[in-house]
C-alpha atoms as a PDB file:
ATOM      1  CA  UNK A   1     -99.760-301.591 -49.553  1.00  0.00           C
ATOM      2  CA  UNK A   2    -101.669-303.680 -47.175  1.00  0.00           C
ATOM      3  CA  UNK A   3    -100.231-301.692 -44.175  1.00  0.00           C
ATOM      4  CA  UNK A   4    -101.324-298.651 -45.727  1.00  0.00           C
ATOM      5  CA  UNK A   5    -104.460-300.145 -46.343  1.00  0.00           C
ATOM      6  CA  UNK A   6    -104.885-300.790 -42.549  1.00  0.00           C
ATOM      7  CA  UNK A   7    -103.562-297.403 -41.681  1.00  0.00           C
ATOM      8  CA  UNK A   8    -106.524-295.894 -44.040  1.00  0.00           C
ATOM      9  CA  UNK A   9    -109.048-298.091 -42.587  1.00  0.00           C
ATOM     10  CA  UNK A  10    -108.379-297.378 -38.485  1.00  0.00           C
ATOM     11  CA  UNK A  11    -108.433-293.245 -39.746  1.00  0.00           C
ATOM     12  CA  UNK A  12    -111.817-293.826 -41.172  1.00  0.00           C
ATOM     13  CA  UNK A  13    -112.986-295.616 -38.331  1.00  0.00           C
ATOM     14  CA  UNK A  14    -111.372-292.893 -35.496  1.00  0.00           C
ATOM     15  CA  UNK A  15    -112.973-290.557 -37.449  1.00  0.00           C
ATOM     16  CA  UNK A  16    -116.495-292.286 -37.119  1.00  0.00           C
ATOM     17  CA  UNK A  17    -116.049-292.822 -33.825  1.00  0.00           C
ATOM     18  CA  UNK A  18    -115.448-288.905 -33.214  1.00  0.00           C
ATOM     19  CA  UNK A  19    -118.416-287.924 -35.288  1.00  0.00           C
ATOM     20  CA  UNK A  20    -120.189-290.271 -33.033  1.00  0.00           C
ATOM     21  CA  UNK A  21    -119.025-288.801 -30.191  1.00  0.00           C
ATOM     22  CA  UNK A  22    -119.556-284.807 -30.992  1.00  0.00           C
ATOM     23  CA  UNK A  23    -123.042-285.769 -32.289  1.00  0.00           C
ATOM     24  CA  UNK A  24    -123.655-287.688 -28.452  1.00  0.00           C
ATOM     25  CA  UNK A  25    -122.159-284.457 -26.839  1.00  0.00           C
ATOM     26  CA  UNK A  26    -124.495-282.348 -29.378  1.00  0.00           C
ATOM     27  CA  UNK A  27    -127.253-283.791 -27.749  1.00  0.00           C
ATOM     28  CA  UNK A  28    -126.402-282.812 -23.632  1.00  0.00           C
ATOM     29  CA  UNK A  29    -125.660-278.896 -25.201  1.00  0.00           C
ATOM     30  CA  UNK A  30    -128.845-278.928 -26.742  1.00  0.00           C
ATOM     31  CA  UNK A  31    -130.609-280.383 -23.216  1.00  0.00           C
ATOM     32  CA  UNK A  32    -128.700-277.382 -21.301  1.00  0.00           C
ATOM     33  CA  UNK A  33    -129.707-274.933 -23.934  1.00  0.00           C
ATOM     34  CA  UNK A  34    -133.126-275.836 -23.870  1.00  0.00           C
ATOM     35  CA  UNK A  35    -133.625-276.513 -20.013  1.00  0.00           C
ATOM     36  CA  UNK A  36    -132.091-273.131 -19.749  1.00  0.00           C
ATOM     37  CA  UNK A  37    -134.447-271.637 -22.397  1.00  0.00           C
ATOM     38  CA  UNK A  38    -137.982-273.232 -20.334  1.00  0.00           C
ATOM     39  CA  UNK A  39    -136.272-271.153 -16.673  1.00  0.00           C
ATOM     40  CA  UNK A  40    -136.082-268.019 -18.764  1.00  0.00           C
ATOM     41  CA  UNK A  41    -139.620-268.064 -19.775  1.00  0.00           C
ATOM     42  CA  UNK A  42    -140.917-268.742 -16.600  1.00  0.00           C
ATOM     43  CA  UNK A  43    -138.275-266.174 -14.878  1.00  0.00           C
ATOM     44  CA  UNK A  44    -139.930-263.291 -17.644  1.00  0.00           C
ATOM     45  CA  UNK A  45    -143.581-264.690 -16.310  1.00  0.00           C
ATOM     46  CA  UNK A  46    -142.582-263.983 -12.843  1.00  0.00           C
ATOM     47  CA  UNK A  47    -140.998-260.613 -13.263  1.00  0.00           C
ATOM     48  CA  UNK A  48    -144.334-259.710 -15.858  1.00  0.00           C
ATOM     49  CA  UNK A  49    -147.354-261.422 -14.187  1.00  0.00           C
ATOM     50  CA  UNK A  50    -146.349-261.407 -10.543  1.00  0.00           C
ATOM     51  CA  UNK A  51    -143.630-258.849 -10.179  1.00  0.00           C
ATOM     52  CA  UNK A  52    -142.061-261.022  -7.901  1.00  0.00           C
ATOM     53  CA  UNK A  53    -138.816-263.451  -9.446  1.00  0.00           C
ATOM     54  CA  UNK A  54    -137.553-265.917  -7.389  1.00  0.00           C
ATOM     55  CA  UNK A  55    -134.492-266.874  -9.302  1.00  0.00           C
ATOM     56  CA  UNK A  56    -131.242-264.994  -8.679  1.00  0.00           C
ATOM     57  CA  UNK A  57    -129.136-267.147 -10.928  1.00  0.00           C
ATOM     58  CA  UNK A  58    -129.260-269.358 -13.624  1.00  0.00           C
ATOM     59  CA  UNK A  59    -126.188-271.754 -15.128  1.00  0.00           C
ATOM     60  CA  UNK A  60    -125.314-273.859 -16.964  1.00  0.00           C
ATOM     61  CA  UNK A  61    -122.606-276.773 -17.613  1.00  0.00           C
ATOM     62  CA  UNK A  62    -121.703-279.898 -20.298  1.00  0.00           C
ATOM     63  CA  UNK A  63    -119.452-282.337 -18.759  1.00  0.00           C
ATOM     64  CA  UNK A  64    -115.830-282.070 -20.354  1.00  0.00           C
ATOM     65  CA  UNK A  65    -114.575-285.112 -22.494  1.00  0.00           C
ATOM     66  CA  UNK A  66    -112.099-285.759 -20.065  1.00  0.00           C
ATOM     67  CA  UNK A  67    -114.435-285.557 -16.833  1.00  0.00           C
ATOM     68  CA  UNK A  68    -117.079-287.846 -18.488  1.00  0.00           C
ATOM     69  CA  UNK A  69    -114.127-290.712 -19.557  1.00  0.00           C
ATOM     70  CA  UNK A  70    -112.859-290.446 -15.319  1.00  0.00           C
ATOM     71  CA  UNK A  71    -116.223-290.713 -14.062  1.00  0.00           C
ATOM     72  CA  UNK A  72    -117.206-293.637 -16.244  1.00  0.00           C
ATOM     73  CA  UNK A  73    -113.857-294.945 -15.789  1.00  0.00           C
ATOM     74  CA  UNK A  74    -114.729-294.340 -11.906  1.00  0.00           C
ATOM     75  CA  UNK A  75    -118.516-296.489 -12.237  1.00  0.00           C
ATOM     76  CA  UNK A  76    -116.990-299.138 -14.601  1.00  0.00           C
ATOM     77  CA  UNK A  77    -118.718-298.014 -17.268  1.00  0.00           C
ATOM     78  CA  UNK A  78    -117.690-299.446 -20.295  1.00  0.00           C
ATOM     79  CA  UNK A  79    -116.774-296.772 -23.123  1.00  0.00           C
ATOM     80  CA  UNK A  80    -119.809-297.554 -25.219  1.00  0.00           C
ATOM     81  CA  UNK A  81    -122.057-294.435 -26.156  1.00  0.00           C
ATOM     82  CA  UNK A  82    -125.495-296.302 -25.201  1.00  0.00           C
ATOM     83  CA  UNK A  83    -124.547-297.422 -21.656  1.00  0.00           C
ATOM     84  CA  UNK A  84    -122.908-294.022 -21.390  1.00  0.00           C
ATOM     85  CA  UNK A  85    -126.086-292.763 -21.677  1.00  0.00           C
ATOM     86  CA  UNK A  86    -128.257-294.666 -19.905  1.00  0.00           C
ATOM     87  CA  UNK A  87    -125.831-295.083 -16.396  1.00  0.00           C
ATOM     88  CA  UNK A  88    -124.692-291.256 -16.466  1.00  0.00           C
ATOM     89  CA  UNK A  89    -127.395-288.735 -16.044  1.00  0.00           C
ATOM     90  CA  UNK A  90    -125.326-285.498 -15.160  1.00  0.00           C
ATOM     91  CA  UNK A  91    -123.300-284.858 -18.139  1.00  0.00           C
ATOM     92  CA  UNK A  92    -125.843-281.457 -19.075  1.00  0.00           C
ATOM     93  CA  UNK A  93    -126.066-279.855 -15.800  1.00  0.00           C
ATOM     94  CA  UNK A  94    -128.711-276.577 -15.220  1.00  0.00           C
ATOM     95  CA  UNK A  95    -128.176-274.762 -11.099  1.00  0.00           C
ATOM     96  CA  UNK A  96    -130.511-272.588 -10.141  1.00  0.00           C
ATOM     97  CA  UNK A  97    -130.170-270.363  -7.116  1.00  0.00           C
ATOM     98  CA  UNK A  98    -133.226-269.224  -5.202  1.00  0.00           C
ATOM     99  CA  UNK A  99    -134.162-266.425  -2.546  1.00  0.00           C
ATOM    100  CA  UNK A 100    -135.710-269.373  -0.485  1.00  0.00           C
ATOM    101  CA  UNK A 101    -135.994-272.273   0.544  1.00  0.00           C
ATOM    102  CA  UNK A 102    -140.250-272.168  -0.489  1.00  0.00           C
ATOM    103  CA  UNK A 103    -138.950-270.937  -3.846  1.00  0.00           C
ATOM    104  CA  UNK A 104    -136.525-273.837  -4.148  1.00  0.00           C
ATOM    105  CA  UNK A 105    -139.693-276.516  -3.661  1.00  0.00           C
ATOM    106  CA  UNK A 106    -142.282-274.184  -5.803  1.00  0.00           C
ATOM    107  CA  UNK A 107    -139.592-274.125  -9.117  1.00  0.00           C
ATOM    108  CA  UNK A 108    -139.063-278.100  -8.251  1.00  0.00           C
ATOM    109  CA  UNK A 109    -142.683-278.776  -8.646  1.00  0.00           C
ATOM    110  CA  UNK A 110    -143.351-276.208 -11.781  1.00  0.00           C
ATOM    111  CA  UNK A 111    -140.162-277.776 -13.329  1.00  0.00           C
ATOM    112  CA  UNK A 112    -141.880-281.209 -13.253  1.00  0.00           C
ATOM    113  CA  UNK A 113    -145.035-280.531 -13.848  1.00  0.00           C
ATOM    114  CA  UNK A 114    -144.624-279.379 -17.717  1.00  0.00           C
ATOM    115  CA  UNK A 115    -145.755-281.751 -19.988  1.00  0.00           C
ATOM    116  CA  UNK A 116    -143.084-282.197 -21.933  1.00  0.00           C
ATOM    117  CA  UNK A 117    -140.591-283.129 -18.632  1.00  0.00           C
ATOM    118  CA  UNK A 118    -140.302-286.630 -17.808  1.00  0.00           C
ATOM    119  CA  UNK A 119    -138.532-286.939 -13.794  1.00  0.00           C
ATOM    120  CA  UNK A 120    -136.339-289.561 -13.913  1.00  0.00           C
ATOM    121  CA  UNK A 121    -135.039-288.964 -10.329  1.00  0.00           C
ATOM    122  CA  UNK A 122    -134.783-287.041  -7.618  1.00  0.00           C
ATOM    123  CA  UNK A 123    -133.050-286.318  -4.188  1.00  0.00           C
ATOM    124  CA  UNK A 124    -133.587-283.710  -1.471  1.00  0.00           C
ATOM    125  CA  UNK A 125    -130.400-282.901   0.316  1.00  0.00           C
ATOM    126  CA  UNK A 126    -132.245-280.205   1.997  1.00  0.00           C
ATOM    127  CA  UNK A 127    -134.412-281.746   4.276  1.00  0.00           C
ATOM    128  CA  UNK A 128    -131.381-284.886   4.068  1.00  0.00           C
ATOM    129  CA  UNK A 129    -128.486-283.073   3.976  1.00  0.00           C
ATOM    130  CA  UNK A 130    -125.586-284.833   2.965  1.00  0.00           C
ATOM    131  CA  UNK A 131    -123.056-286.105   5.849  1.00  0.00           C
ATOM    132  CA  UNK A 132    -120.263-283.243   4.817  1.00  0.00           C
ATOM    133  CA  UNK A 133    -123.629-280.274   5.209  1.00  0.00           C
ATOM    134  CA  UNK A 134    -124.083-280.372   1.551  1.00  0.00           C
ATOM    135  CA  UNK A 135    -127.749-278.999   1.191  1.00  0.00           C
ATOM    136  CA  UNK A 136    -129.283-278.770  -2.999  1.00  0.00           C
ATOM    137  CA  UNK A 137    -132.566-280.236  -4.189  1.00  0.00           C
ATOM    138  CA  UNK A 138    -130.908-282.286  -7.347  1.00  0.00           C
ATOM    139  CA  UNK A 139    -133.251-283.141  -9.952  1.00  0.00           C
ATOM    140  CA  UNK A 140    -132.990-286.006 -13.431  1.00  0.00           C
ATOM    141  CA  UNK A 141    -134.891-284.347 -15.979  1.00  0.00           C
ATOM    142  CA  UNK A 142    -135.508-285.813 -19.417  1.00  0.00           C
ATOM    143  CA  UNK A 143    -136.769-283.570 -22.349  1.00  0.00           C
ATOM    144  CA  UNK A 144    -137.334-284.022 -25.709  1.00  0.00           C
ATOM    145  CA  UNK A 145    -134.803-282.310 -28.274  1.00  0.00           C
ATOM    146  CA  UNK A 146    -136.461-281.896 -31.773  1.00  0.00           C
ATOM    147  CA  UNK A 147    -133.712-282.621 -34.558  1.00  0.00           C
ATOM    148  CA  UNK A 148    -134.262-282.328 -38.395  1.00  0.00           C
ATOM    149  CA  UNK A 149    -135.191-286.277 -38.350  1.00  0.00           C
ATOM    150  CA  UNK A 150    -136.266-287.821 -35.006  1.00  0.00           C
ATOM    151  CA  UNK A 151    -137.295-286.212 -31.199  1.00  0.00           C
ATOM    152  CA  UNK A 152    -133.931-287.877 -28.500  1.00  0.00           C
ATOM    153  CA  UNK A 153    -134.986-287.611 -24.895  1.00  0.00           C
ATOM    154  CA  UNK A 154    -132.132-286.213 -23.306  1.00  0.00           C
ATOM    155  CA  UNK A 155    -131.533-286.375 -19.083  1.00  0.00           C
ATOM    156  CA  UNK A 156    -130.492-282.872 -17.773  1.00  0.00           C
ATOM    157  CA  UNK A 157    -129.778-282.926 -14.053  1.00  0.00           C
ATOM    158  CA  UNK A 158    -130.834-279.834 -12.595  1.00  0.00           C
ATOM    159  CA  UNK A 159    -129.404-278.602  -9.072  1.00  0.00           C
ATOM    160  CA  UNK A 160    -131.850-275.820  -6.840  1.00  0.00           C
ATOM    161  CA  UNK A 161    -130.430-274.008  -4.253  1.00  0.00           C
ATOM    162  CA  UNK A 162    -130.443-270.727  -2.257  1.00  0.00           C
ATOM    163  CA  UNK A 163    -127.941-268.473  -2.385  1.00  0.00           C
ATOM    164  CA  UNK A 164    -126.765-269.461   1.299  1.00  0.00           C
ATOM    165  CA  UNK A 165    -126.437-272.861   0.497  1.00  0.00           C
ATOM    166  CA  UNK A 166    -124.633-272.019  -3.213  1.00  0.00           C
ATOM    167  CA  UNK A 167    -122.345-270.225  -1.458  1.00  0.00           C
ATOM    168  CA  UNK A 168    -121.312-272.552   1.215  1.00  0.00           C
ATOM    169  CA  UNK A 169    -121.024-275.506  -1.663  1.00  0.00           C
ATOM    170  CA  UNK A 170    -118.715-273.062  -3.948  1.00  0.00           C
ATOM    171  CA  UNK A 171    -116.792-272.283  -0.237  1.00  0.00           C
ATOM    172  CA  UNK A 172    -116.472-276.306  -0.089  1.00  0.00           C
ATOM    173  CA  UNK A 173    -115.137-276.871  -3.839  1.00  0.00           C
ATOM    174  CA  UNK A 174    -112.748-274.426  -3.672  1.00  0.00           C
ATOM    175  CA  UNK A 175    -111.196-276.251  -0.309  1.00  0.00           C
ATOM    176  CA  UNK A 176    -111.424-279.864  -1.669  1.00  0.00           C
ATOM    177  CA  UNK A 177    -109.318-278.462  -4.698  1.00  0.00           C
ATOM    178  CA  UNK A 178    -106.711-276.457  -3.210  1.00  0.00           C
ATOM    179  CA  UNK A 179    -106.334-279.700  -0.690  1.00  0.00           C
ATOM    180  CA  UNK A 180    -106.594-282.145  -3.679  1.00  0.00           C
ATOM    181  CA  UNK A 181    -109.346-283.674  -1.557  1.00  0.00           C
ATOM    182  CA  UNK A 182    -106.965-284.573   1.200  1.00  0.00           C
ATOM    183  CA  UNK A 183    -108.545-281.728   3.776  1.00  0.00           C
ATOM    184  CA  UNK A 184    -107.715-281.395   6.940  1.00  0.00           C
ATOM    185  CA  UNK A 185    -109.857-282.495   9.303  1.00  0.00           C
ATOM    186  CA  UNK A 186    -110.332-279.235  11.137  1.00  0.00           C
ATOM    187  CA  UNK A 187    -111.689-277.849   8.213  1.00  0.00           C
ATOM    188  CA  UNK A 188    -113.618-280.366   7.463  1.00  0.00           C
ATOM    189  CA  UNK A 189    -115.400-279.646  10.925  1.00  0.00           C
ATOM    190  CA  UNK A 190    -115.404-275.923  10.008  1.00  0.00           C
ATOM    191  CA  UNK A 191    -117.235-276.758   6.886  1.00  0.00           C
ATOM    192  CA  UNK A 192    -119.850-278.717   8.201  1.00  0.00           C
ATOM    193  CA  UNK A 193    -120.578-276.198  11.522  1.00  0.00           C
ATOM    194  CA  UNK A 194    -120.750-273.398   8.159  1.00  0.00           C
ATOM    195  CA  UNK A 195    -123.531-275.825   6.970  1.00  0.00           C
ATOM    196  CA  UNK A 196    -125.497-275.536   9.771  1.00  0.00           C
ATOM    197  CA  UNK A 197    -125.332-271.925  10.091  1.00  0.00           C
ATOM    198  CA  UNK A 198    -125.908-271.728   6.250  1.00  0.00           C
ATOM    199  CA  UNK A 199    -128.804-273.626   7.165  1.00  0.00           C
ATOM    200  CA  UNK A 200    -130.318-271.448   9.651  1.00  0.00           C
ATOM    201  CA  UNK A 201    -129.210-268.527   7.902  1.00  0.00           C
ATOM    202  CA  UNK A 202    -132.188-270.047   5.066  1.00  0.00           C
ATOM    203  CA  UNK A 203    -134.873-270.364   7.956  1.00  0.00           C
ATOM    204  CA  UNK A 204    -134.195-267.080   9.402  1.00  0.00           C
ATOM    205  CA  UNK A 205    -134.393-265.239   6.255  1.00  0.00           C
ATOM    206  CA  UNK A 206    -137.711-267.635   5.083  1.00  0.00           C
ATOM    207  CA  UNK A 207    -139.767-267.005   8.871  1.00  0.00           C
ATOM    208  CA  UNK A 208    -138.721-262.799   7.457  1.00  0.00           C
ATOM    209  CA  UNK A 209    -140.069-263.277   3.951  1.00  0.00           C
ATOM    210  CA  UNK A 210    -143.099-264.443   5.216  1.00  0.00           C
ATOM    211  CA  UNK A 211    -143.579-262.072   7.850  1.00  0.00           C
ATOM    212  CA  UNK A 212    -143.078-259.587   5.150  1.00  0.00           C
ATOM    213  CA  UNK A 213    -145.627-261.144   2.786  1.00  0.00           C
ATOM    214  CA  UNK A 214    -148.495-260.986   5.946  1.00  0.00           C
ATOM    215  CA  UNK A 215    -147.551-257.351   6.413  1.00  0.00           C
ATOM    216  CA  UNK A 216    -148.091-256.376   2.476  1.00  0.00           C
ATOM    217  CA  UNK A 217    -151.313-258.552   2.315  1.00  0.00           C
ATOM    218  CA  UNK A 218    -152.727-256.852   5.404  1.00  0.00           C
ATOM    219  CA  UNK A 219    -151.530-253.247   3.568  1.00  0.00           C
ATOM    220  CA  UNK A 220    -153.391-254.728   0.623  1.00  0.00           C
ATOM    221  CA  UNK A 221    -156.808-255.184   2.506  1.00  0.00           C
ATOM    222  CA  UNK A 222    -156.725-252.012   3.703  1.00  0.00           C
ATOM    223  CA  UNK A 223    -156.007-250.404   0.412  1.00  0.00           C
ATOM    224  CA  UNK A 224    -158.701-252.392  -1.390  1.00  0.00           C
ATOM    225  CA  UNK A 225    -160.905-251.054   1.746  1.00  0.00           C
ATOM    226  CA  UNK A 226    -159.754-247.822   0.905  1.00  0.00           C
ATOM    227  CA  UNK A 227    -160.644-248.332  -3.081  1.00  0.00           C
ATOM    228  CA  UNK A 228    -164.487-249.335  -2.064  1.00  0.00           C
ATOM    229  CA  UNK A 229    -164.996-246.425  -0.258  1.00  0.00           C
ATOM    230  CA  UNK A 230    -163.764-243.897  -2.696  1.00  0.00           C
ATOM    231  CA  UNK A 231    -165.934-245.380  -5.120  1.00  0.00           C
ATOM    232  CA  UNK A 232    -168.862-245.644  -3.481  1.00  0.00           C
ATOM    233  CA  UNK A 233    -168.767-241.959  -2.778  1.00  0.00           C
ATOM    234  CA  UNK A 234    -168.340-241.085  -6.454  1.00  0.00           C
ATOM    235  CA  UNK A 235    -171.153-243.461  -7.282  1.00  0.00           C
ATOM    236  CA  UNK A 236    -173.667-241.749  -4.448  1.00  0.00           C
ATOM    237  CA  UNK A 237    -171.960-238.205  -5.738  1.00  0.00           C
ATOM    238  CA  UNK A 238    -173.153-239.031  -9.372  1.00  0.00           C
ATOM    239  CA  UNK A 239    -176.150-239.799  -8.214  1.00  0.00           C
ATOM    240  CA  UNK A 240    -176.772-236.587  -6.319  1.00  0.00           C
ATOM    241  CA  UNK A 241    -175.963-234.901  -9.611  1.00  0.00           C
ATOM    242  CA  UNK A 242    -178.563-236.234 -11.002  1.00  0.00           C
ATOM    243  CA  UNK A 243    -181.307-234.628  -9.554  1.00  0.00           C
END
């Protein structure tokens, strides 16, 4: 009787622990969700008020039960929910891939700028790449998430990058797993001269852009030149009717 009582007691108490734990988890979905929800309103402003989007791609990721347990496992992190929470900021994860490198720094700064956003870190591998090439603007954001009884401020870690530099860290993943991180060094040498021409790849296409952008504004003045004449000869044509 007593052992069954003891058998009854650990269920109860695996199953508060996992009620815990999906409620915790609950919490970085909602973050992703939501983080994810504030880029597609300003990605419908851009399209609407300025015809001009500068987000290609949007994701979004939750850590897996398993990867969260290694990597706190890895930082010697005891398995307690609360210091969980406060030592691991990336378990909701939000990339964004830009056209540029400006657009990059301009959805960095709108990002934390809204009220609601609190930054709770930030690192520019861009203009510090990392020692592999690695080049992403990475970003600790904490927002609120409104629940039927109390407001949790949640950290989302969001990751902006162009498409060059997406496509060379996707290019890099895909090698460390096939390899099981044991790479070759040639590759490794490959990988980091692909960096570099990722890299200039970015400024080439940026010193374009903006070349582009002088050209249409320059069209534009000359259009709007264009507009004041027509109208002034209506206006001095309705006034000749006049008479």
């Amino acid at each position: 009787m007593t052992n069954f009582e003891l058998s009854t007691e650990n269920l109860n108490a695996l199953k508060s622990i996992r009620s815990q734990f999906e409620q915790f988890m609950m919490l970085y979905k909602c973050a992703a969700t939501e983080m994810l929800t504030k880029i597609e309103v300003l990605q419908e402003e851009f399209n609407t008020a300025h015809g001009d989007n500068p987000i290609e791609h949007v994701s979004t990721r939750v850590k897996s039960t398993k990867s969260l347990l290694k990597k706190a496992e890895r930082k010697m992190i005891p398995l307690d929910l609360t210091q969980i929470r406060e030592k691991i900021h990336d378990i909701a994860g939000v990339r964004i891939t830009c056209s540029f490198i400006s657009n990059v720094y301009e959805l960095s700064d709108i990002l934390q700028n809204q009220e609601d956003v609190q930054v709770l870190g930030f690192k520019d591998y861009i203009k510090d790449p990392k020692p592999n090439g690695y080049s992403s603007l990475h970003l600790i954001l904490q927002i609120p998430i409104y629940l039927s009884d109390r407001v949790e401020l949640v950290p989302v870690e969001v990751q902006i990058r162009t498409i060059a530099m997406d496509f060379w860290a996707s290019l890099e993943h895909k090698i460390y797993y096939k390899y099981m991180k044991k790479v070759p060094r040639r590759l490794l040498n490959d990988l980091k001269e692909a960096a570099y021409a990722a890299t200039e790849l970015d400024l080439k296409m940026e010193s374009l852009n903006n070349e582009v952008k002088t050209i249409k504004k320059q069209h534009e003045l000359i259009d709007d030149d264009d507009a004041y004449l027509q109208i002034k000869f209506f206006e001095k044509a309705l006034a000749l009717s006049k008479h």
